[in-house]
PDB file of N, CA and C in Angstrom:
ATOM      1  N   UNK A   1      -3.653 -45.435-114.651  1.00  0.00           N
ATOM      2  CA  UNK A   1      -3.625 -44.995-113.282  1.00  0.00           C
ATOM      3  C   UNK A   1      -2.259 -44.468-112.875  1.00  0.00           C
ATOM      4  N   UNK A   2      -0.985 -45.251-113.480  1.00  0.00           N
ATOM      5  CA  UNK A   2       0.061 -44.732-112.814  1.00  0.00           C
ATOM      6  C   UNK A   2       0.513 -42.836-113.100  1.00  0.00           C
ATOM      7  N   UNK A   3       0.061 -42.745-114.343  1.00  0.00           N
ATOM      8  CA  UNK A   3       0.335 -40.789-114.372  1.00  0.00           C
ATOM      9  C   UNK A   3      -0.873 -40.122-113.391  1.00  0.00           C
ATOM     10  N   UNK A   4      -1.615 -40.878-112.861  1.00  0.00           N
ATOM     11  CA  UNK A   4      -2.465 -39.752-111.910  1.00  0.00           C
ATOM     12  C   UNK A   4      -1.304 -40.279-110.462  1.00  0.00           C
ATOM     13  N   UNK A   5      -0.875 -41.181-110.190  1.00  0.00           N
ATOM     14  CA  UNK A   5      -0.063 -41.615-109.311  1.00  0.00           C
ATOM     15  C   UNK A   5       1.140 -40.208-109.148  1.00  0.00           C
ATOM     16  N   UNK A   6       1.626 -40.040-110.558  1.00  0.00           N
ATOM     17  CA  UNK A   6       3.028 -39.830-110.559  1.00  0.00           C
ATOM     18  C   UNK A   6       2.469 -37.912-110.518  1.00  0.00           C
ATOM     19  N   UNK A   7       1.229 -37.659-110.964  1.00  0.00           N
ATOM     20  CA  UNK A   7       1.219 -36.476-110.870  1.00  0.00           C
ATOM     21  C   UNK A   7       0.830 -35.794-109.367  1.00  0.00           C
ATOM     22  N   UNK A   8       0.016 -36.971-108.831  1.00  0.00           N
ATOM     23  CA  UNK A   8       0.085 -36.293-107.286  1.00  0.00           C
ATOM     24  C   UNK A   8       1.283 -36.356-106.350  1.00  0.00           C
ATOM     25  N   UNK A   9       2.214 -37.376-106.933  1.00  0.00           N
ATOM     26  CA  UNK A   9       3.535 -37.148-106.196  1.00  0.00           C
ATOM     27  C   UNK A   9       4.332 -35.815-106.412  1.00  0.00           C
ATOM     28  N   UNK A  10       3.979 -35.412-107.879  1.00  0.00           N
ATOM     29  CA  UNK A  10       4.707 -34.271-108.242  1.00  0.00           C
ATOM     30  C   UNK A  10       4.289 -33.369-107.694  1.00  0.00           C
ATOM     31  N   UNK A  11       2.667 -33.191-107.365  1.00  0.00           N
ATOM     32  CA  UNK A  11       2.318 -31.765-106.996  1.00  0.00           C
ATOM     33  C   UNK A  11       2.633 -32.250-105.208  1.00  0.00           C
ATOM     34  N   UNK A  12       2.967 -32.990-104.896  1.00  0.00           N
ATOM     35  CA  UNK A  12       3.859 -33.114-103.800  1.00  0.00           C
ATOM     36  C   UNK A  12       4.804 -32.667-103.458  1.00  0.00           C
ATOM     37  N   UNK A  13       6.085 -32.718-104.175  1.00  0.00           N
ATOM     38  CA  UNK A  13       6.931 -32.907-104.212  1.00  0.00           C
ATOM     39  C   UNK A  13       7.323 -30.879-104.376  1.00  0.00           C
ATOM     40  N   UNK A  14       6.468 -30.458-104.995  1.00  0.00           N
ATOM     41  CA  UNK A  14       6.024 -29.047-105.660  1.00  0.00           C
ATOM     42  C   UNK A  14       5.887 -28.150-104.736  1.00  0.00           C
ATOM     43  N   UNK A  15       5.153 -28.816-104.113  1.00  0.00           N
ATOM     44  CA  UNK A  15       4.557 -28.184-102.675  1.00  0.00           C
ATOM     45  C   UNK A  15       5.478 -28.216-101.615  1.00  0.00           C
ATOM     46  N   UNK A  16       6.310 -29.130-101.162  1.00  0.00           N
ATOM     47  CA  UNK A  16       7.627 -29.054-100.475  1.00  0.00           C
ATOM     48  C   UNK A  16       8.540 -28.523-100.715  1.00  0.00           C
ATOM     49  N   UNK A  17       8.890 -28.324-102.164  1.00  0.00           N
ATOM     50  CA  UNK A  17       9.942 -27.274-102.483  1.00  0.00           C
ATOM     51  C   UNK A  17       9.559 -25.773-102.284  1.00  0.00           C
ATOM     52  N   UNK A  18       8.205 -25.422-102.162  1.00  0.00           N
ATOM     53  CA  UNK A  18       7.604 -24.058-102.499  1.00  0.00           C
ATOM     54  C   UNK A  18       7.989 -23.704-100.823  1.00  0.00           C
ATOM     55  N   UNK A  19       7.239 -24.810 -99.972  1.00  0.00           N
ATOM     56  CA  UNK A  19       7.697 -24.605 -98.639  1.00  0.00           C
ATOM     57  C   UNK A  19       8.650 -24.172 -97.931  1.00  0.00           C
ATOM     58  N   UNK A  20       9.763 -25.067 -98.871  1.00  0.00           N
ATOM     59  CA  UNK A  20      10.974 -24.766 -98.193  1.00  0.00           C
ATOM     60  C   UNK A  20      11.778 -23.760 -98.666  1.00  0.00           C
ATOM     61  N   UNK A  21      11.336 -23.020 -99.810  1.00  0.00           N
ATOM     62  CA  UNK A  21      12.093 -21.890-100.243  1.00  0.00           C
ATOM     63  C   UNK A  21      10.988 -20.534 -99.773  1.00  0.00           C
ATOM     64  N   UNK A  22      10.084 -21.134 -99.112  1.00  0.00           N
ATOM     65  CA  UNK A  22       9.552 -19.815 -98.618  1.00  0.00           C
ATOM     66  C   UNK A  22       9.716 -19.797 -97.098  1.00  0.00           C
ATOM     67  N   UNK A  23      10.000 -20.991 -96.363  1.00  0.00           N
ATOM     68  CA  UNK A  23      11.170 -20.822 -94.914  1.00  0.00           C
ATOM     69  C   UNK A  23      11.858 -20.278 -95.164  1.00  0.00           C
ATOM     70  N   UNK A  24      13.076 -20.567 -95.909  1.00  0.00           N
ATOM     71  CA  UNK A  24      14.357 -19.768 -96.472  1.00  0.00           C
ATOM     72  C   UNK A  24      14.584 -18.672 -96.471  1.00  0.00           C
ATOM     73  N   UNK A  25      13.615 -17.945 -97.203  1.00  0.00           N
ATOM     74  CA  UNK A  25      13.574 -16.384 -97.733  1.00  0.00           C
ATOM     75  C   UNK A  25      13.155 -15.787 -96.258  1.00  0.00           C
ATOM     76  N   UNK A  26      11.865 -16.269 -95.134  1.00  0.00           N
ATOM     77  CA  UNK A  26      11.630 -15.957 -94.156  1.00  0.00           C
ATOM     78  C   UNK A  26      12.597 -15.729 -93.001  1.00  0.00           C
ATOM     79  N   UNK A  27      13.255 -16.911 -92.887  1.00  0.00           N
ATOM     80  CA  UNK A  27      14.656 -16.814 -92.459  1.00  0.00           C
ATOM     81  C   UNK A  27      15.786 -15.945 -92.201  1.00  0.00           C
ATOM     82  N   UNK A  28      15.801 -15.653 -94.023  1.00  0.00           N
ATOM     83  CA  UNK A  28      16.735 -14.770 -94.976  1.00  0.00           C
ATOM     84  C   UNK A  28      16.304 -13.254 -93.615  1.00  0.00           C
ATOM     85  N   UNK A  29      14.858 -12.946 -94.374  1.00  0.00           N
ATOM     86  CA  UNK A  29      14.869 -11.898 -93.751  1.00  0.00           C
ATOM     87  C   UNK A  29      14.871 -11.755 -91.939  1.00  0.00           C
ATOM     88  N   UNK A  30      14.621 -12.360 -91.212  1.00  0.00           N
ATOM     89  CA  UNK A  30      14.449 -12.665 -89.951  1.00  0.00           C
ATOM     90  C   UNK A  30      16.341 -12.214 -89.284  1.00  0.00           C
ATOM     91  N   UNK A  31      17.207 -12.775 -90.400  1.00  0.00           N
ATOM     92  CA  UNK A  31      18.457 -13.255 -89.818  1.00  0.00           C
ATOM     93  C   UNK A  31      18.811 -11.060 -89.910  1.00  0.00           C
ATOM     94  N   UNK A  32      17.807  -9.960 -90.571  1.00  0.00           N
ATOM     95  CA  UNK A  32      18.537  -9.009 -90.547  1.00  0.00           C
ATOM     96  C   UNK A  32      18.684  -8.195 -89.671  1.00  0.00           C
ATOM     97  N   UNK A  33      19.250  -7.310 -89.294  1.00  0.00           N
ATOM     98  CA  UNK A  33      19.335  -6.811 -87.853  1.00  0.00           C
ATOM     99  C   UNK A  33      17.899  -5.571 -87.929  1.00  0.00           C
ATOM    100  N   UNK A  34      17.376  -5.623 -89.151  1.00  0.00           N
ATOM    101  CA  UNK A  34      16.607  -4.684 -89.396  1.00  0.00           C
ATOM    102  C   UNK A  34      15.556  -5.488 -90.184  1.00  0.00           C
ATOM    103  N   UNK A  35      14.668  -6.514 -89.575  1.00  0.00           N
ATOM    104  CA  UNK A  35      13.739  -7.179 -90.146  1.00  0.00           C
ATOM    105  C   UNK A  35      12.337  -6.412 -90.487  1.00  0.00           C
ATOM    106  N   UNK A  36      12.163  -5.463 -89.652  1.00  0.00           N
ATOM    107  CA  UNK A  36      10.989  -4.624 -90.351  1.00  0.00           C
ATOM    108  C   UNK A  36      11.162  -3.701 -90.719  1.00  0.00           C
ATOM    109  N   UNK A  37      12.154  -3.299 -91.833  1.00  0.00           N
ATOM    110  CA  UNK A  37      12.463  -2.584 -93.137  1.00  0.00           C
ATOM    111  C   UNK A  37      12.721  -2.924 -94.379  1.00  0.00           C
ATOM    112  N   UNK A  38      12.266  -1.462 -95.112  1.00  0.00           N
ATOM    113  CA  UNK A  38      12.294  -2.091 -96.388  1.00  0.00           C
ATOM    114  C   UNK A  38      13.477  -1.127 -96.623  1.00  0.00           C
ATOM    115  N   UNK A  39      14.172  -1.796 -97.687  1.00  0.00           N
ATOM    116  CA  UNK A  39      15.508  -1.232 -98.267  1.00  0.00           C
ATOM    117  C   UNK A  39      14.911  -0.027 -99.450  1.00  0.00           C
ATOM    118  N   UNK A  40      13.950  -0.537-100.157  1.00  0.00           N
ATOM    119  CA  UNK A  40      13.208   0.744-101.237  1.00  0.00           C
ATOM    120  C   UNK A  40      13.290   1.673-100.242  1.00  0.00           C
ATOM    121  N   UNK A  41      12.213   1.772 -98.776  1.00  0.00           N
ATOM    122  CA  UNK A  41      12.125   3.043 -98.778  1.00  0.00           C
ATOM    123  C   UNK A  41      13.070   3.450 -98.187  1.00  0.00           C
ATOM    124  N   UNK A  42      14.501   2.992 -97.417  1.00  0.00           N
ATOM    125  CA  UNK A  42      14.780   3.042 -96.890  1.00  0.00           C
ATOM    126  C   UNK A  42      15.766   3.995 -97.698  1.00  0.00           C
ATOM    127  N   UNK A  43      16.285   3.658 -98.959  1.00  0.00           N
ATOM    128  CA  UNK A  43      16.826   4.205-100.062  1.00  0.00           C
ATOM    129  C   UNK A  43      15.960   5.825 -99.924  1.00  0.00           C
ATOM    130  N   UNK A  44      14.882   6.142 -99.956  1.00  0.00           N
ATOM    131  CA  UNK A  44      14.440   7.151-100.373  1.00  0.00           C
ATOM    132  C   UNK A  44      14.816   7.966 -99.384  1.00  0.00           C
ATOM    133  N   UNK A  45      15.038   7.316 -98.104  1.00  0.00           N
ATOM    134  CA  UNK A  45      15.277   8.190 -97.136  1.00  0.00           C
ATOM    135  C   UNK A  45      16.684   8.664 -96.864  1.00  0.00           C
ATOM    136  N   UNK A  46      17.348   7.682 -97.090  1.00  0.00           N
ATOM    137  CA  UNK A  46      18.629   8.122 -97.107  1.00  0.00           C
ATOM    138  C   UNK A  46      19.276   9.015 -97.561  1.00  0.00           C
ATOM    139  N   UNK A  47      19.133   8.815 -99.575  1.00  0.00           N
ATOM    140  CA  UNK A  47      19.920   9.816 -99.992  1.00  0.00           C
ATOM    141  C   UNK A  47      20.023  10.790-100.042  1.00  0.00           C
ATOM    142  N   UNK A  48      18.502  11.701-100.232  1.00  0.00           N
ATOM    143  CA  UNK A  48      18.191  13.230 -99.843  1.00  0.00           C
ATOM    144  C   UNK A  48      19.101  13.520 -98.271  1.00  0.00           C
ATOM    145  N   UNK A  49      18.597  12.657 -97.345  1.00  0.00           N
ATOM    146  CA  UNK A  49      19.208  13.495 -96.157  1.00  0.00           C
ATOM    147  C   UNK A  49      20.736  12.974 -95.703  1.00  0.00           C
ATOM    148  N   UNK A  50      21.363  11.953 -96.215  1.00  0.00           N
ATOM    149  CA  UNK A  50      22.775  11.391 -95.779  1.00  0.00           C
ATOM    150  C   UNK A  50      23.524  11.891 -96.759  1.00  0.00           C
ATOM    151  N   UNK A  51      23.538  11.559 -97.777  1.00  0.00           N
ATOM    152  CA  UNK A  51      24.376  11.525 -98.701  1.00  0.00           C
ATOM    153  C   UNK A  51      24.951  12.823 -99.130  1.00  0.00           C
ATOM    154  N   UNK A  52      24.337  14.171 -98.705  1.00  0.00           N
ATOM    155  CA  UNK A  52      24.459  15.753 -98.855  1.00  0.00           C
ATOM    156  C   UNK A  52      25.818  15.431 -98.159  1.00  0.00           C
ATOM    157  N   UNK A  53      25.646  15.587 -96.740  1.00  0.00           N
ATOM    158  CA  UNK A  53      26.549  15.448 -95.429  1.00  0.00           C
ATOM    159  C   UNK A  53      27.694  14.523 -95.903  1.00  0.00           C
ATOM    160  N   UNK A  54      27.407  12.998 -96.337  1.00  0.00           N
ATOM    161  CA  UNK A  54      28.755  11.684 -96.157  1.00  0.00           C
ATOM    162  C   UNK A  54      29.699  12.546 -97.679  1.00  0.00           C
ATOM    163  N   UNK A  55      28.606  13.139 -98.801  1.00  0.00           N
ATOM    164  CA  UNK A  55      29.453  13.360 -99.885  1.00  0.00           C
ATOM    165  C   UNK A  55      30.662  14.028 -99.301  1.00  0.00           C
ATOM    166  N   UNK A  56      30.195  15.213 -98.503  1.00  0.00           N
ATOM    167  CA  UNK A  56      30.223  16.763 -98.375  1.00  0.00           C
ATOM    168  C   UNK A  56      32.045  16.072 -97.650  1.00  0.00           C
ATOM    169  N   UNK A  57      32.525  14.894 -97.489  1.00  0.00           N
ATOM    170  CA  UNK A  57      33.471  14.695 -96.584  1.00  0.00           C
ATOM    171  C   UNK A  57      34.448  14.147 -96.956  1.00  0.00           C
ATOM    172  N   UNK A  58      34.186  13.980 -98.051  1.00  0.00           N
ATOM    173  CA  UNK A  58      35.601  13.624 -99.332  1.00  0.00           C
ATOM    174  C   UNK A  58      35.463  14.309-100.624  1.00  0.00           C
ATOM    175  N   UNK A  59      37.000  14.342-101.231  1.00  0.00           N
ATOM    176  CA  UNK A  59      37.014  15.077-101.989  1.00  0.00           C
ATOM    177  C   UNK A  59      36.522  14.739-103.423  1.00  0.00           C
ATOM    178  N   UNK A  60      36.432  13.677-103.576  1.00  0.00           N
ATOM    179  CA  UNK A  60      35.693  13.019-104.947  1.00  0.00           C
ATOM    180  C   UNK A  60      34.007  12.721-104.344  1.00  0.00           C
ATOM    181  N   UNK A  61      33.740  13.023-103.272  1.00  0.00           N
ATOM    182  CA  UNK A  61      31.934  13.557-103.398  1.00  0.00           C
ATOM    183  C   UNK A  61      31.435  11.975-103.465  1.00  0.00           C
ATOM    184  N   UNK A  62      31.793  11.116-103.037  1.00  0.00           N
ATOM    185  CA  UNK A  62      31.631   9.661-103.198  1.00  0.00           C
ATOM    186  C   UNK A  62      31.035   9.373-101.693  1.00  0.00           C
ATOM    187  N   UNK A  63      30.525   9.412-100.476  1.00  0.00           N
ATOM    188  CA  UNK A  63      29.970   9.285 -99.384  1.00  0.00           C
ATOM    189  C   UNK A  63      29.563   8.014 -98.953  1.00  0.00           C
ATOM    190  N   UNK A  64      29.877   7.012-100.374  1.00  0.00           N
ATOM    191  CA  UNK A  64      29.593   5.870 -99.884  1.00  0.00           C
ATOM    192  C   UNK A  64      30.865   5.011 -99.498  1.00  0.00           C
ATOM    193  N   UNK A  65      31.835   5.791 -99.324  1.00  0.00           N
ATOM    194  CA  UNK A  65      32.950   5.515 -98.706  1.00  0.00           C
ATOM    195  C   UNK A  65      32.698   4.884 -97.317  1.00  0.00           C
ATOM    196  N   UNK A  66      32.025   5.829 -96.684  1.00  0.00           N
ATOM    197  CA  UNK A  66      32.006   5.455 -95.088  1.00  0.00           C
ATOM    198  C   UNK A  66      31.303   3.981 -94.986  1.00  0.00           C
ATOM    199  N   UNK A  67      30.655   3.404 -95.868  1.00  0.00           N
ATOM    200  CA  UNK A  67      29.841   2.413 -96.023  1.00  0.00           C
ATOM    201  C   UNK A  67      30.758   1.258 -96.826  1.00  0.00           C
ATOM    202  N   UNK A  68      31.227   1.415 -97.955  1.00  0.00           N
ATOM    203  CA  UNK A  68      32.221   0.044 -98.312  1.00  0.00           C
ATOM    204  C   UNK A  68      33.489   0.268 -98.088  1.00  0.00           C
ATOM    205  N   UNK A  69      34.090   1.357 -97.890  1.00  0.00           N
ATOM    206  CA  UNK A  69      35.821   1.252 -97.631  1.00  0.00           C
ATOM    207  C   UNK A  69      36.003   0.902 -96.039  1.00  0.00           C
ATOM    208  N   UNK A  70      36.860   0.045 -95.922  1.00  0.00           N
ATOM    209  CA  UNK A  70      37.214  -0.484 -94.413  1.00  0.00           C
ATOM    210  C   UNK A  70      37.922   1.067 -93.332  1.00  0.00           C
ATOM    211  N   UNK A  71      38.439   1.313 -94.290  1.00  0.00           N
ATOM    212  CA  UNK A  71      39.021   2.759 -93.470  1.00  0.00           C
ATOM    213  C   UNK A  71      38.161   3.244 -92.811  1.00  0.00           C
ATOM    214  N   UNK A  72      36.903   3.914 -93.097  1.00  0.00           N
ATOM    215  CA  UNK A  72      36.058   4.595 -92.954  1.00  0.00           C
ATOM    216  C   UNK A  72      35.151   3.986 -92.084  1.00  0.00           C
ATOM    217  N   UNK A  73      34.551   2.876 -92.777  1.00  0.00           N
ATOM    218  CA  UNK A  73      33.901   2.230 -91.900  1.00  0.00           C
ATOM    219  C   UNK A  73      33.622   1.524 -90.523  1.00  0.00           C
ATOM    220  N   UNK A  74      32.784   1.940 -89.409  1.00  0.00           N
ATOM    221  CA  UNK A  74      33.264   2.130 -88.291  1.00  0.00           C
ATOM    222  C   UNK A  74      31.921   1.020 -87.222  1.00  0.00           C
ATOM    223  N   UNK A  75      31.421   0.868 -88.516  1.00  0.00           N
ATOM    224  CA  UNK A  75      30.196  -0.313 -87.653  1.00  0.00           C
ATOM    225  C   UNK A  75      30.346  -2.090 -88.051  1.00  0.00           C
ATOM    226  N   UNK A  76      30.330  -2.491 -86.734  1.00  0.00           N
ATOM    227  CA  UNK A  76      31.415  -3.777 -87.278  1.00  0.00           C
ATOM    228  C   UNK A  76      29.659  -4.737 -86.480  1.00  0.00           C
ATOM    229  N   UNK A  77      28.908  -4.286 -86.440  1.00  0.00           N
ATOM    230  CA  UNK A  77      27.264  -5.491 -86.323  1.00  0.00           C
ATOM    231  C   UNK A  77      26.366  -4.290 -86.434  1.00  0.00           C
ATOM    232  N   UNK A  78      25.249  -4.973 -86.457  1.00  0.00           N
ATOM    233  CA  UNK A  78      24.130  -4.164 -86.430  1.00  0.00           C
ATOM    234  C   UNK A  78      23.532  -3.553 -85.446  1.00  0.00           C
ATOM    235  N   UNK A  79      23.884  -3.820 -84.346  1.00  0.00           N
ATOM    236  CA  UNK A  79      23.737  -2.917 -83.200  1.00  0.00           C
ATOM    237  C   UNK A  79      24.246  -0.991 -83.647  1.00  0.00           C
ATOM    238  N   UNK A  80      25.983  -1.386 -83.637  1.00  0.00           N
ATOM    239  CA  UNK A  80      26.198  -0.405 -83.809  1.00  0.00           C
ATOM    240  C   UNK A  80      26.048   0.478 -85.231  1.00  0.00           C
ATOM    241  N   UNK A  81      25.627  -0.279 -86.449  1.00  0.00           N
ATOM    242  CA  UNK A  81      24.966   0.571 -87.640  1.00  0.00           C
ATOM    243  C   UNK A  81      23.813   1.166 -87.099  1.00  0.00           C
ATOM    244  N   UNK A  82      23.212   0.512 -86.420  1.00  0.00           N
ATOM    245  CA  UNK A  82      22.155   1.209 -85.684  1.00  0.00           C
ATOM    246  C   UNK A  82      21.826   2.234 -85.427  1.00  0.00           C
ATOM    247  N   UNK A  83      23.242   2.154 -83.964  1.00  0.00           N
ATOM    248  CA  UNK A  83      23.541   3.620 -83.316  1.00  0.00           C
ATOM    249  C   UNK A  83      24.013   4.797 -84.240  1.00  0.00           C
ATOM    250  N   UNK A  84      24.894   4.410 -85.261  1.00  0.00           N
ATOM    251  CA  UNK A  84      24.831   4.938 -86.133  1.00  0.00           C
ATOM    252  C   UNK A  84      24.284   6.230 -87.334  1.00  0.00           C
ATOM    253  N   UNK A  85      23.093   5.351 -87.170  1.00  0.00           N
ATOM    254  CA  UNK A  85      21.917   5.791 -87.924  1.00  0.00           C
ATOM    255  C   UNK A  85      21.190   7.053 -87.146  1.00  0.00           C
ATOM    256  N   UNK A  86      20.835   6.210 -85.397  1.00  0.00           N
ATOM    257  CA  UNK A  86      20.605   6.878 -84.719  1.00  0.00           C
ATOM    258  C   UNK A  86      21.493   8.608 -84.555  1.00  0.00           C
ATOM    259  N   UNK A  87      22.488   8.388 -84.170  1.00  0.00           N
ATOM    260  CA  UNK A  87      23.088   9.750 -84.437  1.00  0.00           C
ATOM    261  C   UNK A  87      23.177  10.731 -85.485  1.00  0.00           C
ATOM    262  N   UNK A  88      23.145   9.901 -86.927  1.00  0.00           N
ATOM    263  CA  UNK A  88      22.629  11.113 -88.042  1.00  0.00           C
ATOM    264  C   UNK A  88      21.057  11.530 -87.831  1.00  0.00           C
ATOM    265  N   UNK A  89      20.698  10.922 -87.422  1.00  0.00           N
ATOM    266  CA  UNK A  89      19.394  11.090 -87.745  1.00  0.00           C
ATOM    267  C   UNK A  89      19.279  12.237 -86.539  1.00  0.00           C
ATOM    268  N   UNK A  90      19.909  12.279 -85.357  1.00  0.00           N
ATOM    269  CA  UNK A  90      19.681  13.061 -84.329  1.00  0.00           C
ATOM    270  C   UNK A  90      20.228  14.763 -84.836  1.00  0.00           C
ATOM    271  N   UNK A  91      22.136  14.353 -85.398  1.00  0.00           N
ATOM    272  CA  UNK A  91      22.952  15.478 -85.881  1.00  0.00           C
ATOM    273  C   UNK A  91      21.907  16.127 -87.365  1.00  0.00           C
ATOM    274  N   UNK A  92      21.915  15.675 -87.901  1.00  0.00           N
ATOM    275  CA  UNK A  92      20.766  16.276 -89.083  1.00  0.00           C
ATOM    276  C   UNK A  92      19.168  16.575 -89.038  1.00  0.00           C
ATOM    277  N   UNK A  93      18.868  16.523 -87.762  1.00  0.00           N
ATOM    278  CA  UNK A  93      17.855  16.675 -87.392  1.00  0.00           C
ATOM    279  C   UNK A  93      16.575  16.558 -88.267  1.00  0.00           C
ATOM    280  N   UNK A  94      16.570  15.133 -88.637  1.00  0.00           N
ATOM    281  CA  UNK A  94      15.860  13.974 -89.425  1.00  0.00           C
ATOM    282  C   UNK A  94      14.662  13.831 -89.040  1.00  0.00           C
ATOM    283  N   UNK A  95      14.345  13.670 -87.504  1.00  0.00           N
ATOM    284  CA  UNK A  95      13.662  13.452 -86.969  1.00  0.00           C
ATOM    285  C   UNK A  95      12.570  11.924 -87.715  1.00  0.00           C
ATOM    286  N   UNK A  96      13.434  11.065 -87.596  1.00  0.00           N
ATOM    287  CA  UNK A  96      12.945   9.267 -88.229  1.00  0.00           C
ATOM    288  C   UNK A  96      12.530   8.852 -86.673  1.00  0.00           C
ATOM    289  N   UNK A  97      11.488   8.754 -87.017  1.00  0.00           N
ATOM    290  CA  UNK A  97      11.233   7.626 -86.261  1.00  0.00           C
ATOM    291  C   UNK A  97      11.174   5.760 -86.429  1.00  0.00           C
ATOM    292  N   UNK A  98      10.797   4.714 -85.289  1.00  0.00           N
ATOM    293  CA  UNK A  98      11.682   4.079 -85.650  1.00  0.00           C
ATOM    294  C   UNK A  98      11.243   3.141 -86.928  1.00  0.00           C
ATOM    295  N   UNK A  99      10.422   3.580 -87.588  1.00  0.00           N
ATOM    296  CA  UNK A  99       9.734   2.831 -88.590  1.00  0.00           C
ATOM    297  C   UNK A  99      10.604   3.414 -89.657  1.00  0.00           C
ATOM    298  N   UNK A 100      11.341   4.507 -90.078  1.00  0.00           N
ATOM    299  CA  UNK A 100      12.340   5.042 -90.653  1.00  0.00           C
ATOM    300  C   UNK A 100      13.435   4.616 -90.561  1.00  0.00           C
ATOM    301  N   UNK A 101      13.819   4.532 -89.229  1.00  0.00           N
ATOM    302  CA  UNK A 101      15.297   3.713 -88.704  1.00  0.00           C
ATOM    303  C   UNK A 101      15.628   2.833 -89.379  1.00  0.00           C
ATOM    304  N   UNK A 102      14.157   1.716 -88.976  1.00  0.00           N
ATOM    305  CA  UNK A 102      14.120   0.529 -89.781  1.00  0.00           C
ATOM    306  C   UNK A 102      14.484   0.414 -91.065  1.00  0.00           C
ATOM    307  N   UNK A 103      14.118   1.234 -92.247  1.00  0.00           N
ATOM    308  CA  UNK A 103      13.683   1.244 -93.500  1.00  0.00           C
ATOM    309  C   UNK A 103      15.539   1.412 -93.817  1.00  0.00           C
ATOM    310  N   UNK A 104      15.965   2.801 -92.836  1.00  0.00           N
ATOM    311  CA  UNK A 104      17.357   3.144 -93.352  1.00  0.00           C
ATOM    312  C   UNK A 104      18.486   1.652 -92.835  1.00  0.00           C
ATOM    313  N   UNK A 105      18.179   1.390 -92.404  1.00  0.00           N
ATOM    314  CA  UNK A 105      19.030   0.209 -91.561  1.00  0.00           C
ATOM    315  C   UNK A 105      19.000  -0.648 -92.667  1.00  0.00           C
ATOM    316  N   UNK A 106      18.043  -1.466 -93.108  1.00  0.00           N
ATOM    317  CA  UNK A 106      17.290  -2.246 -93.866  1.00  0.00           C
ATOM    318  C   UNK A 106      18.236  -2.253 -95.049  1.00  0.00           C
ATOM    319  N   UNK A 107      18.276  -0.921 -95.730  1.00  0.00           N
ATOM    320  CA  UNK A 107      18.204  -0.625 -96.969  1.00  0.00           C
ATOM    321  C   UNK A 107      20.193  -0.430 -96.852  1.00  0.00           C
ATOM    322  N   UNK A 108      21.188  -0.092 -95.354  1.00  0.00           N
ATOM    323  CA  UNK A 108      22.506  -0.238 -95.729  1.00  0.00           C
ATOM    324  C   UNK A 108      22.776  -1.106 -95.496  1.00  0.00           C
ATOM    325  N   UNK A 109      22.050  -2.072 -94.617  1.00  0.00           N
ATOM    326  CA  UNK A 109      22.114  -3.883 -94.473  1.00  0.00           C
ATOM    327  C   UNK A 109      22.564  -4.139 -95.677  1.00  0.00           C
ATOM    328  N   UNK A 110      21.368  -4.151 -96.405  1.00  0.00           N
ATOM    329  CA  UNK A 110      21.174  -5.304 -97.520  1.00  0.00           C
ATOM    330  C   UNK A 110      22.373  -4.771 -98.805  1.00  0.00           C
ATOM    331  N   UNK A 111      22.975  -3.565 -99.030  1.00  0.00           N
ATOM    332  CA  UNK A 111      23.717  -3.160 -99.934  1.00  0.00           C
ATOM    333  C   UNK A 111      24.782  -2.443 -99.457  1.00  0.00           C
ATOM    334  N   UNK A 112      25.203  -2.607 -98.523  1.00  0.00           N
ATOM    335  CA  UNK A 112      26.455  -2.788 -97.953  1.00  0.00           C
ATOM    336  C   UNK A 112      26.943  -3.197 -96.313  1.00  0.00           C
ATOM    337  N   UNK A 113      26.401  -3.739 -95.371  1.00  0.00           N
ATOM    338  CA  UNK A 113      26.985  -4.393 -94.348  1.00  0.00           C
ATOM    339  C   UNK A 113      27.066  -5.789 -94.137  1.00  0.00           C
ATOM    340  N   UNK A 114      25.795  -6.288 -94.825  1.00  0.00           N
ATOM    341  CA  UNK A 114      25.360  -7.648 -94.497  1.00  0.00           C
ATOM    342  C   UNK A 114      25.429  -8.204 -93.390  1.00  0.00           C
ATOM    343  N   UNK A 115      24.758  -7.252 -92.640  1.00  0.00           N
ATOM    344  CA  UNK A 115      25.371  -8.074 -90.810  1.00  0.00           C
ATOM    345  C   UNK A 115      23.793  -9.386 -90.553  1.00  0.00           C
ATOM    346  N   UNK A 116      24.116 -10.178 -90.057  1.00  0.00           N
ATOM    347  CA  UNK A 116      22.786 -10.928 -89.767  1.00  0.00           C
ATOM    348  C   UNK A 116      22.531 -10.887 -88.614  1.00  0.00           C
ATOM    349  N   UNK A 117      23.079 -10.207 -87.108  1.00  0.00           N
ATOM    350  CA  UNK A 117      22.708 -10.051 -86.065  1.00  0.00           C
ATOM    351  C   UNK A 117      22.785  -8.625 -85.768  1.00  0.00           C
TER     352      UNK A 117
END
C-alpha cells in the first residue's frame, strides 16, 4: 500500500509544480507592456519596414543601435517605446494597426528593452 500512497503524493506534488510554473510564465507575460503580442510576428513586421530607415542612419548599417546602445536610445518604459512605435509607424506610413503595434512592441520588449510596465 505504501507506493500507491507515495505515488499519489507525487502526482501531487507534480501537479503543484506544473501550477506554479504555469502562474509564473502567465505572470511573465502579463508583467509586458505589450501582453497581446507576439514577438515572431512582431519580428516579421519590423524588419522589412524599420530596419531600411534605423540602418539607413549609421554608417556601419547596424539600426539596432537605436535599440541597445544607451546613446541612441531614447525610450526609458513602455509607454514611451510605444509612442515610439507609434510614430514610425505613422512617418513610414505602415499603417499597423493596434494588433501590429502589439506584435512590434512585443517582439522589441522581449529582445531588447525589457520594460515590465
Amino acid at each position: 500500500m505504501k507506493p500507491i500512497r507515495s505515488a499519489g503524493l507525487l502526482r501531487r506534488v507534480i501537479g503543484i509544480s506544473a501550477a506554479a510554473l504555469l502562474a509564473m510564465s502567465a505572470s511573465a507575460a502579463l508583467a509586458s507592456p505589450f501582453p497581446k503580442g507576439n514577438a515572431a510576428a512582431g519580428k516579421k513586421l519590423h524588419d522589412p519596414r524599420c530596419m531600411s530607415c534605423h540602418n539607413s542612419m549609421f554608417p556601419d548599417k547596424n539600426g539596432t543601435q537605436l535599440y541597445s546602445d544607451d546613446m541612441f536610445r531614447k525610450a526609458t518604459n513602455g509607454a514611451q517605446l510605444r509612442g515610439m512605435i507609434e510614430f514610425c509607424n505613422n512617418r513610414t506610413q505602415s499603417g499597423w494597426f493596434e494588433e501590429e503595434i502589439q506584435h512590434v512592441g512585443r517582439y522589441l520588449n522581449d529582445n531588447y528593452y525589457k520594460f515590465t510596465k
